[in-house]
C-alpha atoms as a PDB file:
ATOM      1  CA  UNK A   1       4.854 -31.979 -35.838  1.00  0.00           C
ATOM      2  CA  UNK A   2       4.206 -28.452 -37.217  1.00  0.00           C
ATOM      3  CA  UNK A   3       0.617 -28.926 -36.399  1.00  0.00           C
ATOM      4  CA  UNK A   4       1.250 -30.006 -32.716  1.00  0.00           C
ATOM      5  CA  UNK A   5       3.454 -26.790 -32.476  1.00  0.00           C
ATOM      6  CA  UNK A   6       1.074 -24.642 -33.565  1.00  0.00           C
ATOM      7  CA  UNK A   7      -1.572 -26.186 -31.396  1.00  0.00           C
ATOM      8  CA  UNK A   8       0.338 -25.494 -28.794  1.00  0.00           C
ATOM      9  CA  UNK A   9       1.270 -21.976 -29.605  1.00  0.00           C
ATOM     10  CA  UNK A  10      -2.537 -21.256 -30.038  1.00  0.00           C
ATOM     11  CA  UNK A  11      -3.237 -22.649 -26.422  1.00  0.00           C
ATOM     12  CA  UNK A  12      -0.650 -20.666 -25.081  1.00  0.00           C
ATOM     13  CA  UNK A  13      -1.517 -17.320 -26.699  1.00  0.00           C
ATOM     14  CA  UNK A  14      -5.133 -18.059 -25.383  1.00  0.00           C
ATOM     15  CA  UNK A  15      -4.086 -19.359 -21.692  1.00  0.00           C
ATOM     16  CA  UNK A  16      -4.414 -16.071 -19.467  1.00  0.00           C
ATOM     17  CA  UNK A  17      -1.894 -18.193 -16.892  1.00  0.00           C
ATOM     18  CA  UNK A  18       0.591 -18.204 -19.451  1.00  0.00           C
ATOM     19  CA  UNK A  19       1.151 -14.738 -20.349  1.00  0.00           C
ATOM     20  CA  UNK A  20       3.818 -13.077 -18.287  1.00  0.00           C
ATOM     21  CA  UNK A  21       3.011 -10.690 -16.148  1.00  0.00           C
ATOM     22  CA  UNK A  22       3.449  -7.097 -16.891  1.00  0.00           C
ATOM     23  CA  UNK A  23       6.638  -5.659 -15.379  1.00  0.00           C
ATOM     24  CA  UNK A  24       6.600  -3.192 -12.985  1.00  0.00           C
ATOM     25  CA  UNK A  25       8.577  -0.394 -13.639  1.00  0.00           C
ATOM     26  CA  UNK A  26      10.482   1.815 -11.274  1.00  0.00           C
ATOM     27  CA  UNK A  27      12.786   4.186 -13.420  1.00  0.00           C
ATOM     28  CA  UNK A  28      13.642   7.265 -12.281  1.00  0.00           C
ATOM     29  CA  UNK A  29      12.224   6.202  -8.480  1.00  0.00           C
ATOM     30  CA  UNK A  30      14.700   3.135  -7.473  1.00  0.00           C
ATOM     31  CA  UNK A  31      18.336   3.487  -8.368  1.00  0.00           C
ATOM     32  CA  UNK A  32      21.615   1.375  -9.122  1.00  0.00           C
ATOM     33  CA  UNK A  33      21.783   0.025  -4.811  1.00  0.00           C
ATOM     34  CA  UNK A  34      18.325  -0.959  -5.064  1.00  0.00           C
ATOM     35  CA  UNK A  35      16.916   2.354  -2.480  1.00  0.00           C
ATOM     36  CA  UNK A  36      13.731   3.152  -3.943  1.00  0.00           C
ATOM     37  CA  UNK A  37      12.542   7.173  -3.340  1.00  0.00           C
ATOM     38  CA  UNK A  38       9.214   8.682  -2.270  1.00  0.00           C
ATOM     39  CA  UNK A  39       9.181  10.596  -5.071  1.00  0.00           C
ATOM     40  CA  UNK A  40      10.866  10.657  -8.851  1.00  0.00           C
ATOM     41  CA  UNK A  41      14.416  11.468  -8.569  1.00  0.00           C
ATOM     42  CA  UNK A  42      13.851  12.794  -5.193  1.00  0.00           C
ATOM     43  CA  UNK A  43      16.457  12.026  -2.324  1.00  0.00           C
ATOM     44  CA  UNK A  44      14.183  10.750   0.391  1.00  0.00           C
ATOM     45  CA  UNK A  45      13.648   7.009   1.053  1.00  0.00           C
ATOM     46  CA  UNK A  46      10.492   6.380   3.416  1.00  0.00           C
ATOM     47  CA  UNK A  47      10.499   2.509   3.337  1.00  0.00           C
ATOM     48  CA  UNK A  48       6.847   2.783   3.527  1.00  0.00           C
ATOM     49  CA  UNK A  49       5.914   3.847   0.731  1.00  0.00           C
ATOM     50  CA  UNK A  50       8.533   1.612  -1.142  1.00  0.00           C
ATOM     51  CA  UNK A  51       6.702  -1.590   0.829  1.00  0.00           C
ATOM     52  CA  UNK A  52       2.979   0.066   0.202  1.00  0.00           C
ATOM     53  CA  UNK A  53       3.857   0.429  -3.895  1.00  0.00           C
ATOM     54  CA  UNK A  54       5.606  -2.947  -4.131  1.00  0.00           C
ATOM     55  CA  UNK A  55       2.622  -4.660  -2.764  1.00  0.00           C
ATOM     56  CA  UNK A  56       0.314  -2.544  -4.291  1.00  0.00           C
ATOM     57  CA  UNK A  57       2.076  -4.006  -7.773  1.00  0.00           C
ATOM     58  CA  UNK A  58       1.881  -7.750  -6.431  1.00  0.00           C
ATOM     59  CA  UNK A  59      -2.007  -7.586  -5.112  1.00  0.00           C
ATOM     60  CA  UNK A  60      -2.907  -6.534  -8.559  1.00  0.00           C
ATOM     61  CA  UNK A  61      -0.984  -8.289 -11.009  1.00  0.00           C
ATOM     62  CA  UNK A  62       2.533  -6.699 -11.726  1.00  0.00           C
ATOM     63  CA  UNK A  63       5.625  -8.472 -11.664  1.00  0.00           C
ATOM     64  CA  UNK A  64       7.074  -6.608  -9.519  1.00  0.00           C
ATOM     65  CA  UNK A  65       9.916  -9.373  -8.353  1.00  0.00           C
ATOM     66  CA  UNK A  66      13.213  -7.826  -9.384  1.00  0.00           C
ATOM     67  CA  UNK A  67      12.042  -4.654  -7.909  1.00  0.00           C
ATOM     68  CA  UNK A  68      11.559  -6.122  -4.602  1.00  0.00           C
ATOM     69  CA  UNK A  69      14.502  -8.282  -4.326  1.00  0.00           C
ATOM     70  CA  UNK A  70      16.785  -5.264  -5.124  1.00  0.00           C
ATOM     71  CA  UNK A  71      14.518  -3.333  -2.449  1.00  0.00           C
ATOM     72  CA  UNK A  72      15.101  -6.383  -0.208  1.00  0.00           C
ATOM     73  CA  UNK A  73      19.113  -6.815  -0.289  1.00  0.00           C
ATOM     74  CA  UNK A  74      18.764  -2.793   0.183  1.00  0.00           C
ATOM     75  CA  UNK A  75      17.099  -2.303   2.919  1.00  0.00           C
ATOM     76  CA  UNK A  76      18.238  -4.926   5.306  1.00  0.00           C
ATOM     77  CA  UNK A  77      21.027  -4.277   6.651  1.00  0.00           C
ATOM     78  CA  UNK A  78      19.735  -0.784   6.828  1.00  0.00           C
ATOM     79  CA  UNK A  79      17.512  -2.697   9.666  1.00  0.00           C
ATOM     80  CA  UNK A  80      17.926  -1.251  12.968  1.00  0.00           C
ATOM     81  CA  UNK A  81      19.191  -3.046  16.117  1.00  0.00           C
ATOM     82  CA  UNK A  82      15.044  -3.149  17.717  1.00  0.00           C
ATOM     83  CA  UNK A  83      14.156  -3.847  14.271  1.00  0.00           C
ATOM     84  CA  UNK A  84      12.480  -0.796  12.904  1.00  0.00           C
ATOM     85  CA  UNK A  85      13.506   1.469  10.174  1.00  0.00           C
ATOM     86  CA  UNK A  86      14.671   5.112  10.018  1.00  0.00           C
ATOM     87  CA  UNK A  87      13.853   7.635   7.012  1.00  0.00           C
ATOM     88  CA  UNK A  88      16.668   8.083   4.195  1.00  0.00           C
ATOM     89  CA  UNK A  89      18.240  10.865   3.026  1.00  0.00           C
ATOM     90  CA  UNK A  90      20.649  11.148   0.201  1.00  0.00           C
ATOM     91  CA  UNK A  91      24.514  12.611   1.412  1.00  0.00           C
ATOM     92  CA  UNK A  92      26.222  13.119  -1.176  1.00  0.00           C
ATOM     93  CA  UNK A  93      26.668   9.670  -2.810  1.00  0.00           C
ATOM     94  CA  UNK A  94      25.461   7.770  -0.147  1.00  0.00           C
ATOM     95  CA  UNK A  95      22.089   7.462   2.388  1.00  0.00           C
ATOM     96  CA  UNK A  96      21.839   8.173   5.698  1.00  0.00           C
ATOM     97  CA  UNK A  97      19.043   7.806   7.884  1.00  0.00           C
ATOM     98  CA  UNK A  98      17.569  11.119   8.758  1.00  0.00           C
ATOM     99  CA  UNK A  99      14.336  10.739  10.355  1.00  0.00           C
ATOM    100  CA  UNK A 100      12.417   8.209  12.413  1.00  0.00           C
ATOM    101  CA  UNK A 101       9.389   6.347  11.218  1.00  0.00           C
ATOM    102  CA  UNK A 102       6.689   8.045  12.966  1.00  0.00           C
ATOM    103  CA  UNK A 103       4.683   4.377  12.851  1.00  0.00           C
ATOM    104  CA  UNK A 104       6.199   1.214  13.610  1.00  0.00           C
ATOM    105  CA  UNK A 105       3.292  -0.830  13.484  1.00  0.00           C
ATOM    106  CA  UNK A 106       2.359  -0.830  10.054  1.00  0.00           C
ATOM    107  CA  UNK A 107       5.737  -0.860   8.734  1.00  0.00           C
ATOM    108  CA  UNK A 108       7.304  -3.891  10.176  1.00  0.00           C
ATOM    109  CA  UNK A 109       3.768  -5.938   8.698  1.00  0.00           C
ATOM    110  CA  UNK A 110       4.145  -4.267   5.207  1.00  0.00           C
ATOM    111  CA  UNK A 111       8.647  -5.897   5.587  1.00  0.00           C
ATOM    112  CA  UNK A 112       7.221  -9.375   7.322  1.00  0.00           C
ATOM    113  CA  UNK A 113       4.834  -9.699   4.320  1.00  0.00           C
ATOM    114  CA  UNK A 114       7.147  -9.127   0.981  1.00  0.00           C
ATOM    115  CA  UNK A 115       9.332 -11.082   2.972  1.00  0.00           C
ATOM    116  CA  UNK A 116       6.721 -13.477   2.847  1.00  0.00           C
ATOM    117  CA  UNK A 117       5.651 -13.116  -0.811  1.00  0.00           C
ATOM    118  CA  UNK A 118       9.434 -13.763  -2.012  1.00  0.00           C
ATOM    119  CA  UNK A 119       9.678 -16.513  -4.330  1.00  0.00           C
ATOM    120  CA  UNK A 120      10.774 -19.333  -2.202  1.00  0.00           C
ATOM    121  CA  UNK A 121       9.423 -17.350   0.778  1.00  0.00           C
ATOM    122  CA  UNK A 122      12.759 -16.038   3.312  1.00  0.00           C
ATOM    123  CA  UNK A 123      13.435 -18.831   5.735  1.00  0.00           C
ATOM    124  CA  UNK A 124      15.873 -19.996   2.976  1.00  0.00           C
ATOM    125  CA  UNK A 125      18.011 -17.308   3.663  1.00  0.00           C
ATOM    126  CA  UNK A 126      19.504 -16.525   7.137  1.00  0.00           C
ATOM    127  CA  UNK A 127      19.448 -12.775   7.077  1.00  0.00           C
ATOM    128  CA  UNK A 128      15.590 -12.878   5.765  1.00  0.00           C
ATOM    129  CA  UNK A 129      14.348 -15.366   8.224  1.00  0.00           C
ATOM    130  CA  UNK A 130      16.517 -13.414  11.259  1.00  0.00           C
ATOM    131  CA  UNK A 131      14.935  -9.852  10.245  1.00  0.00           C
ATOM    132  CA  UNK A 132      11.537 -11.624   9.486  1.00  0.00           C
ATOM    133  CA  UNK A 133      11.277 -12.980  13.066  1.00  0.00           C
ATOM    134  CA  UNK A 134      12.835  -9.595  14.718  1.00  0.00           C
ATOM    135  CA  UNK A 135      10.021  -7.372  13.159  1.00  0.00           C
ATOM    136  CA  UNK A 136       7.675 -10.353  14.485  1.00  0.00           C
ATOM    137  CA  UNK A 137       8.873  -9.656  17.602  1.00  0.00           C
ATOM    138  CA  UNK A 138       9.083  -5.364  17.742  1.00  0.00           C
ATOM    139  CA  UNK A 139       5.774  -5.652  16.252  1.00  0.00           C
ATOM    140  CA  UNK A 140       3.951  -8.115  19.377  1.00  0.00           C
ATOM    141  CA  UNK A 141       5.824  -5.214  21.806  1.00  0.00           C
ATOM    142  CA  UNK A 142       3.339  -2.704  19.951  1.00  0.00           C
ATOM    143  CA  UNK A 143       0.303  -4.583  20.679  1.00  0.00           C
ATOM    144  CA  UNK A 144      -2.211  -3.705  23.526  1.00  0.00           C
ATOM    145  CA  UNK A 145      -4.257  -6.453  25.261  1.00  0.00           C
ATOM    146  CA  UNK A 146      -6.524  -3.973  26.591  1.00  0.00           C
ATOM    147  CA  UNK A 147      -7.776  -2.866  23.288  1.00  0.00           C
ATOM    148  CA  UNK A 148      -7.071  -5.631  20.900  1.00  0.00           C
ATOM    149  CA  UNK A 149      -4.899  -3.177  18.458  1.00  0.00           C
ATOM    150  CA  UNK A 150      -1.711  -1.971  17.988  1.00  0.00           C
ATOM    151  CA  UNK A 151       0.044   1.173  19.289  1.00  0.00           C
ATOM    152  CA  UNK A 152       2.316   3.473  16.304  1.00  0.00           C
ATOM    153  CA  UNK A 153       5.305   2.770  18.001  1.00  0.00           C
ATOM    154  CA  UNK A 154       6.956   2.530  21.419  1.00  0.00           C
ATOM    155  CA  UNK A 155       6.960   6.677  21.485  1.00  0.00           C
ATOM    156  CA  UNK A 156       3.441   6.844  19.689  1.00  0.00           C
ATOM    157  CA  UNK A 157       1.822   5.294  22.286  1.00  0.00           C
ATOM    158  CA  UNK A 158      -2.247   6.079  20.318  1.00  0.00           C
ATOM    159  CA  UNK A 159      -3.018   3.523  18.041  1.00  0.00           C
ATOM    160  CA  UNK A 160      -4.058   4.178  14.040  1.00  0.00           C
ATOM    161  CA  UNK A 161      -6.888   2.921  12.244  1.00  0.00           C
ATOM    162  CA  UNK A 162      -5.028   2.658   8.766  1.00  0.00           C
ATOM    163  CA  UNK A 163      -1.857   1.583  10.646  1.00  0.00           C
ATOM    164  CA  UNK A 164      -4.172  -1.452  12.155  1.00  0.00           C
ATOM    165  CA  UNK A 165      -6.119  -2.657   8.943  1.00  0.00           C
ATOM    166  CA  UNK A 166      -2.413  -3.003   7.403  1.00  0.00           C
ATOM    167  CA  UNK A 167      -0.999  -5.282  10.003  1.00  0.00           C
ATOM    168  CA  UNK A 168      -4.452  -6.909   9.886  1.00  0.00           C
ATOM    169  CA  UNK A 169      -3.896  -7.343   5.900  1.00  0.00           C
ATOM    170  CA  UNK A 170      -0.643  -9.838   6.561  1.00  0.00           C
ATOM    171  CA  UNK A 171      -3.020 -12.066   8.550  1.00  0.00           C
ATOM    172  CA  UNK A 172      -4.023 -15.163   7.119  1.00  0.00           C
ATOM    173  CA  UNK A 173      -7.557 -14.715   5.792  1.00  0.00           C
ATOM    174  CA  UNK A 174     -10.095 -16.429   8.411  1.00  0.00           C
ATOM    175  CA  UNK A 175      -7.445 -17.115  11.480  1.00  0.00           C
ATOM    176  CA  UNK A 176      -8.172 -16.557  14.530  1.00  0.00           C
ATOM    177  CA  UNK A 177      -5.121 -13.997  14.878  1.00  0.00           C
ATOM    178  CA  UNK A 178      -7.397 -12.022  11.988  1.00  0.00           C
ATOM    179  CA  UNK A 179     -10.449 -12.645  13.145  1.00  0.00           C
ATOM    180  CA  UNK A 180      -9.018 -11.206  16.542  1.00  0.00           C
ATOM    181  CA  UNK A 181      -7.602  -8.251  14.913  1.00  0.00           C
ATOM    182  CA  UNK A 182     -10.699  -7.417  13.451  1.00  0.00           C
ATOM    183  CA  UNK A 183     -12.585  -7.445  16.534  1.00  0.00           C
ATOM    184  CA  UNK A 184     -10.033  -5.135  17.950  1.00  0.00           C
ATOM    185  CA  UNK A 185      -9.998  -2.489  14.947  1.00  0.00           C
ATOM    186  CA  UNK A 186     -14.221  -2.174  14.967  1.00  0.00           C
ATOM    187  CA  UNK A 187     -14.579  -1.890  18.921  1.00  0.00           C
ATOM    188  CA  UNK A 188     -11.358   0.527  19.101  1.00  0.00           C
ATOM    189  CA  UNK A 189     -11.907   2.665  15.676  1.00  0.00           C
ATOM    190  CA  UNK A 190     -15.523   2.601  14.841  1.00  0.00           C
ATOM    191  CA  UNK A 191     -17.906   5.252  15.962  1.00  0.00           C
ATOM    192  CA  UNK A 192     -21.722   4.343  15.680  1.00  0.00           C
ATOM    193  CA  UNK A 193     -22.837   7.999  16.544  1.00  0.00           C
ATOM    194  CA  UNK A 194     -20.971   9.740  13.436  1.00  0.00           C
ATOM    195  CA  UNK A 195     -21.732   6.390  11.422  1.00  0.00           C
ATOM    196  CA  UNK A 196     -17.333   6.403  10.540  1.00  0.00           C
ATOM    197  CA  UNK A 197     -14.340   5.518  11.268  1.00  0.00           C
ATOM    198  CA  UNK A 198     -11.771   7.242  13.758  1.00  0.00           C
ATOM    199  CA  UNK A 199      -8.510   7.840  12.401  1.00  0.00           C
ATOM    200  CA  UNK A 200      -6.520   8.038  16.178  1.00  0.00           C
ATOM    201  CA  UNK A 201      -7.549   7.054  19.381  1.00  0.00           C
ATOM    202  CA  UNK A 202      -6.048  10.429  20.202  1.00  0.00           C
ATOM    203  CA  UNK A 203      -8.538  12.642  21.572  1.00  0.00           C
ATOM    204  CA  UNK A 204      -9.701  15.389  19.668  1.00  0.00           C
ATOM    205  CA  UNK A 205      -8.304  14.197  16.778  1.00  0.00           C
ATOM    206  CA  UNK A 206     -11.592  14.489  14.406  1.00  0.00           C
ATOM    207  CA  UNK A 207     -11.113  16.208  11.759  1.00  0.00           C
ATOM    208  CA  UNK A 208     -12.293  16.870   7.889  1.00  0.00           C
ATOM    209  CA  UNK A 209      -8.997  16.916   6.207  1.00  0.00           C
ATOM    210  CA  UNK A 210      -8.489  14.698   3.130  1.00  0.00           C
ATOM    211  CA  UNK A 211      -5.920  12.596   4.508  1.00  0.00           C
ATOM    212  CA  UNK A 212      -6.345  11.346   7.133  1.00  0.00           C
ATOM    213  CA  UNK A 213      -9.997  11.155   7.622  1.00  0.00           C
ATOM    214  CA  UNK A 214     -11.279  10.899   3.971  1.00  0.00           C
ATOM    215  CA  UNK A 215      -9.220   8.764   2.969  1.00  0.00           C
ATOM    216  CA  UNK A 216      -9.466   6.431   6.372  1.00  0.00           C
ATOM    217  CA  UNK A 217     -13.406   5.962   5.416  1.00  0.00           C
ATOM    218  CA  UNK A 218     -12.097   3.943   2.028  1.00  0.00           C
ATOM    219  CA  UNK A 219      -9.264   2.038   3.496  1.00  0.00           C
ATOM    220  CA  UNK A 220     -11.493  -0.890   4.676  1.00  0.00           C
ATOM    221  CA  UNK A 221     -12.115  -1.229   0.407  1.00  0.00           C
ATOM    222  CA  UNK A 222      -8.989  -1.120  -0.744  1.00  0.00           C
ATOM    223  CA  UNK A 223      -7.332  -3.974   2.142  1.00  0.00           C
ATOM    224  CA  UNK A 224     -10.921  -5.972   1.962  1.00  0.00           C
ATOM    225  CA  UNK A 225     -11.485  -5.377   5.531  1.00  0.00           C
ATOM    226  CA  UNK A 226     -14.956  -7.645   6.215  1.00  0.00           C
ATOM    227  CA  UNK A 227     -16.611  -5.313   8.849  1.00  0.00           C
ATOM    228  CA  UNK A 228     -16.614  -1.930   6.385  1.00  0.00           C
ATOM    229  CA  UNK A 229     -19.920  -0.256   7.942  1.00  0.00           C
ATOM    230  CA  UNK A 230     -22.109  -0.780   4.628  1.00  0.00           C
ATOM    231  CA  UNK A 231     -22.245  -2.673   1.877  1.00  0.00           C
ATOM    232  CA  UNK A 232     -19.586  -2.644  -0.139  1.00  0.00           C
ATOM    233  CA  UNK A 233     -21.023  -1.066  -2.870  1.00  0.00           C
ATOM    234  CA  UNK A 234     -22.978   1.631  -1.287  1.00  0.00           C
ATOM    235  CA  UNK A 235     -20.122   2.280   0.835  1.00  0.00           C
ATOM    236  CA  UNK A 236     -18.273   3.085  -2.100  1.00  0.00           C
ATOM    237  CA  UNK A 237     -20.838   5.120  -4.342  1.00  0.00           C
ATOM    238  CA  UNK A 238     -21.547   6.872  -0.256  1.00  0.00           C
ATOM    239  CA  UNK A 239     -17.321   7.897  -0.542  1.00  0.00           C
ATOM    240  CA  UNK A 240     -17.204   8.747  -3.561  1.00  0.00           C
ATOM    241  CA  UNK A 241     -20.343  11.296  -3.653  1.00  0.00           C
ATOM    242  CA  UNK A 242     -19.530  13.246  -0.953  1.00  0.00           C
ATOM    243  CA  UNK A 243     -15.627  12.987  -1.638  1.00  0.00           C
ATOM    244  CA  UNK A 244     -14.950  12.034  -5.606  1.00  0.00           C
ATOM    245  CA  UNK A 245     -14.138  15.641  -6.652  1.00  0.00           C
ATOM    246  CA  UNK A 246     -11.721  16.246  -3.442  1.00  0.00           C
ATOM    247  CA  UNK A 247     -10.224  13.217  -4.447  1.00  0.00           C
ATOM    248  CA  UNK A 248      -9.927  14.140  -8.029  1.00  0.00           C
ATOM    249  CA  UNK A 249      -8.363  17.320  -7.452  1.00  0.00           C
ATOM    250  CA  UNK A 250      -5.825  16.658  -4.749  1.00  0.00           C
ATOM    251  CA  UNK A 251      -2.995  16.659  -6.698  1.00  0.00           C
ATOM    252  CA  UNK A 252      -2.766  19.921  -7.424  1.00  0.00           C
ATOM    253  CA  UNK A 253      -1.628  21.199  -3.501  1.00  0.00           C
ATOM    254  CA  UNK A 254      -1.566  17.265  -1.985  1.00  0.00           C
ATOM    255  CA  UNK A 255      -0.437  13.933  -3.979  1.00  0.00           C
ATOM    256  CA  UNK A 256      -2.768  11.772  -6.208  1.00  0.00           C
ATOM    257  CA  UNK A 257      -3.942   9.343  -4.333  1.00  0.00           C
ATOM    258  CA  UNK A 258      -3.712   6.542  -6.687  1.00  0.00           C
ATOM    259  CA  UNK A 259      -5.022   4.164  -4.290  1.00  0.00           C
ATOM    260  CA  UNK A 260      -8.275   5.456  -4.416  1.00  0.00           C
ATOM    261  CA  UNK A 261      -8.365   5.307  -7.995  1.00  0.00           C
ATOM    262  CA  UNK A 262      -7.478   1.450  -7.789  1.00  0.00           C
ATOM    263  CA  UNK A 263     -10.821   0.774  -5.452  1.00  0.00           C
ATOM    264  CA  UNK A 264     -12.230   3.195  -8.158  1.00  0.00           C
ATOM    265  CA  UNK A 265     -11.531   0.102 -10.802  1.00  0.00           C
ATOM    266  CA  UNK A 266     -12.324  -2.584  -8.445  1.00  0.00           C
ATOM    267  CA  UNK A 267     -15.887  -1.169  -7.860  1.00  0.00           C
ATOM    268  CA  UNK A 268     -16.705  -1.016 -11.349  1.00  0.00           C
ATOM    269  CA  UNK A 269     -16.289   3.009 -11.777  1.00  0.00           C
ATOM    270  CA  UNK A 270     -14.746   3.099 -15.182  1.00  0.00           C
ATOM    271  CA  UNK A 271     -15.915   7.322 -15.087  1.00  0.00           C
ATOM    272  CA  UNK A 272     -13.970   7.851 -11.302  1.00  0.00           C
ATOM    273  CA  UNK A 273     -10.833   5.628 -12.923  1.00  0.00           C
ATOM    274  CA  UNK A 274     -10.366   7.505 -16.143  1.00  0.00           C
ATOM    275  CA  UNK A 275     -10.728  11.023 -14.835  1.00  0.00           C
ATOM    276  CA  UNK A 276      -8.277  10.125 -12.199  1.00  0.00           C
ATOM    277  CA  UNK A 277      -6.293   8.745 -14.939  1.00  0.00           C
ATOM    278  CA  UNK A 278      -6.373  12.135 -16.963  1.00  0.00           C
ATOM    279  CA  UNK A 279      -5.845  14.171 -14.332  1.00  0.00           C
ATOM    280  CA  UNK A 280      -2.520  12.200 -13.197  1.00  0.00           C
ATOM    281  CA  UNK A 281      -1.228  12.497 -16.685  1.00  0.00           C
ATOM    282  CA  UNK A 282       0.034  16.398 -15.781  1.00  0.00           C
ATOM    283  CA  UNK A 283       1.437  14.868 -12.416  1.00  0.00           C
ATOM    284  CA  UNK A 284       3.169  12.176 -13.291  1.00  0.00           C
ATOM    285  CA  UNK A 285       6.476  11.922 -11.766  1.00  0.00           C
ATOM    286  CA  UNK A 286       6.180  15.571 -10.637  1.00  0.00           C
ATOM    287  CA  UNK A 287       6.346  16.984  -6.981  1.00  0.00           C
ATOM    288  CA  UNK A 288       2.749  15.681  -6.334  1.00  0.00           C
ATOM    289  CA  UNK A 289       3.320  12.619  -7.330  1.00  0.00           C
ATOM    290  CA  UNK A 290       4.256   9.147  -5.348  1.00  0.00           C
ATOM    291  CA  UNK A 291       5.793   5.817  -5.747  1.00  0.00           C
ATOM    292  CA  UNK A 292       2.709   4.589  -4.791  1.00  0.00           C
ATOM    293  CA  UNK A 293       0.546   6.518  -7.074  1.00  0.00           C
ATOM    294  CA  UNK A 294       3.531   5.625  -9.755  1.00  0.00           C
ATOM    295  CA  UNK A 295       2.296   1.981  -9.435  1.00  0.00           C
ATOM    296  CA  UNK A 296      -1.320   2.478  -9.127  1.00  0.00           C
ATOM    297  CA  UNK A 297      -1.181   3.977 -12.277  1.00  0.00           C
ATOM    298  CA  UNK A 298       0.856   1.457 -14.195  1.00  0.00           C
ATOM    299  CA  UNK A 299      -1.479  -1.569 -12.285  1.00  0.00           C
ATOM    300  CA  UNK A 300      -4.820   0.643 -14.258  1.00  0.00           C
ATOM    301  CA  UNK A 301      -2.942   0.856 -17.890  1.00  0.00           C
ATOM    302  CA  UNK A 302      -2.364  -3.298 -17.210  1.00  0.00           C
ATOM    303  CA  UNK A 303      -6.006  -3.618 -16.525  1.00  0.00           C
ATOM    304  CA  UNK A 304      -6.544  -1.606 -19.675  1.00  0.00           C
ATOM    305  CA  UNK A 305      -7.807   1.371 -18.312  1.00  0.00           C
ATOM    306  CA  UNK A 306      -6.982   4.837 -20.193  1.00  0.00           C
ATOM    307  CA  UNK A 307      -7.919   8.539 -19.322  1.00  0.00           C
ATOM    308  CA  UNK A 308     -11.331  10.077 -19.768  1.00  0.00           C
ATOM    309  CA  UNK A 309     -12.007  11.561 -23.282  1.00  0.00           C
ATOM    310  CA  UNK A 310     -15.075  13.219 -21.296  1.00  0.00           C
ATOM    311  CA  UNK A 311     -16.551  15.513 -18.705  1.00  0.00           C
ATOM    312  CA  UNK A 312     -15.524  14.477 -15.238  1.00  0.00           C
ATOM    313  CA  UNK A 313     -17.649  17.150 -13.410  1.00  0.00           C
END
């Protein structure tokens, strides 16, 4: 009997599928109600960024299910009447909404899919399946025939290449809806004189800031959009030459940009991920310094990445 438990133990220990998963960790950015902040210990709730970190933590291997359900049971009835979310703001005790989103589209995709990714999905639930078909529905008002994408919002009325790849992200791989989507995003976003991707379909709208237009150029990576211009590969060691150090040293004025570090990882850049790594270690949970970026770096330390002990230059 001891022999069969030990046999057992061994199997277990050696079983990747039966080690828990690591637990994600939100102290200090999601409190007591379940509102999880921008920033650590800041009072601003951008719902977002909480949806963009959560799923960040489920693509890549967190547990991040207690986090999200608390999130969840938070944020709903918070839900507006069309279906789209304001911007929080802590009074006093309490949060109030203080701002508009300034992009529907993306948003209601990010809510419809960690609806979706809920343990025993939402339809269970009345609230859940009610809010998941609402957003369903505010989110088809945003699309345009015409172009095959989606507008920001109804008072946006450009549409956003980042916005776009992240409603194309809930689609079910290889559907026509995707397949559609994608069609839309390359004839609507992708300029074949410049060799890139437009951010807007505002016009004059190019820029050379960081964010957006650096950072648009990677987004196809990090979602797995199929029609990135390149090969993967060279599209990544392309990024990263002519913007790595940017990157690297945005968090000193901008935020950290751990999402770029997390394609870093996925591309095989052990160099790009550790001096990310080492630079984030003066940021963390400072004024630079995200939910999102919060996650990213706690999905790395899972994956058993650690800072540089080298040059980075």
């Amino acid at each position: 009997m001891r022999r069969a438990v030990s046999s057992l133990a061994l199997l277990l220990a050696l079983c990747p599928f039966a080690q828990a998963s690591p637990r994600l960790d939100l102290a200090g950015f999601q409190d007591r109600e379940g509102a999880i902040t921008v920033q650590h210990g800041a009072d601003t709730v951008d719902p977002y960024f909480a949806l963009q970190a959560l799923l960040l933590a489920q693509r890549h291997g967190l547990d991040a299910t207690e986090a999200a359900q608390r999130w969840i049971a938070w944020l709903l009835p918070r839900q507006k009447p069309d279906a789209t979310f304001d911007r929080f703001c802590r009074s006093g005790a309490a949060w109030a909404p203080c701002k508009t989103a300034d992009a529907d589209d993306s948003l209601l995709a990010l809510w419809m899919q960690l609806l979706e990714s809920m343990p025993g999905g939402f339809k269970a639930d009345p609230a859940r399946a009610a809010s998941h078909a609402a957003s369903g529905r505010a989110l088809e008002r945003l699309f345009m025939p015409s172009w095959g994408v989606y507008h920001a919002s109804p008072v946006y009325l450009h549409a956003l290449f980042m916005d776009n790849l992240e409603v194309w992200s809930r689609l079910p791989a290889r559907s026509e809806a995707a397949r559609a989507l994608e069609r839309g995003i390359q004839s609507t976003f992708w300029d074949p004189a410049s060799q890139r991707y437009r951010v807007t379909t505002q016009l004059a709208a190019r820029g050379d800031a960081f964010y957006p237009d650096a950072v648009a150029q990677i987004y196809p990576l990090y979602l797995d959009f199929p029609a990135a211009p390149r090969e993967r590969s060279r599209h990544y060691r392309d990024w990263m030459r002519q913007h790595g150090a940017r990157w690297l040293a945005q968090g000193k004025d901008d935020f950290a940009w751990g999402l770029v570090a997390v394609v870093a990882w996925r591309e095989g850049d052990r160099r790009a991920t550790g001096c990310w790594m080492r630079e984030a270690q003066a940021l963390r949970r400072g004024p630079h310094w995200t939910v999102t970026d919060e996650v990213a770096y706690q999905v790395l330390e899972a994956k058993g990445a650690a800072p540089a002990a080298g040059a980075c230059a």
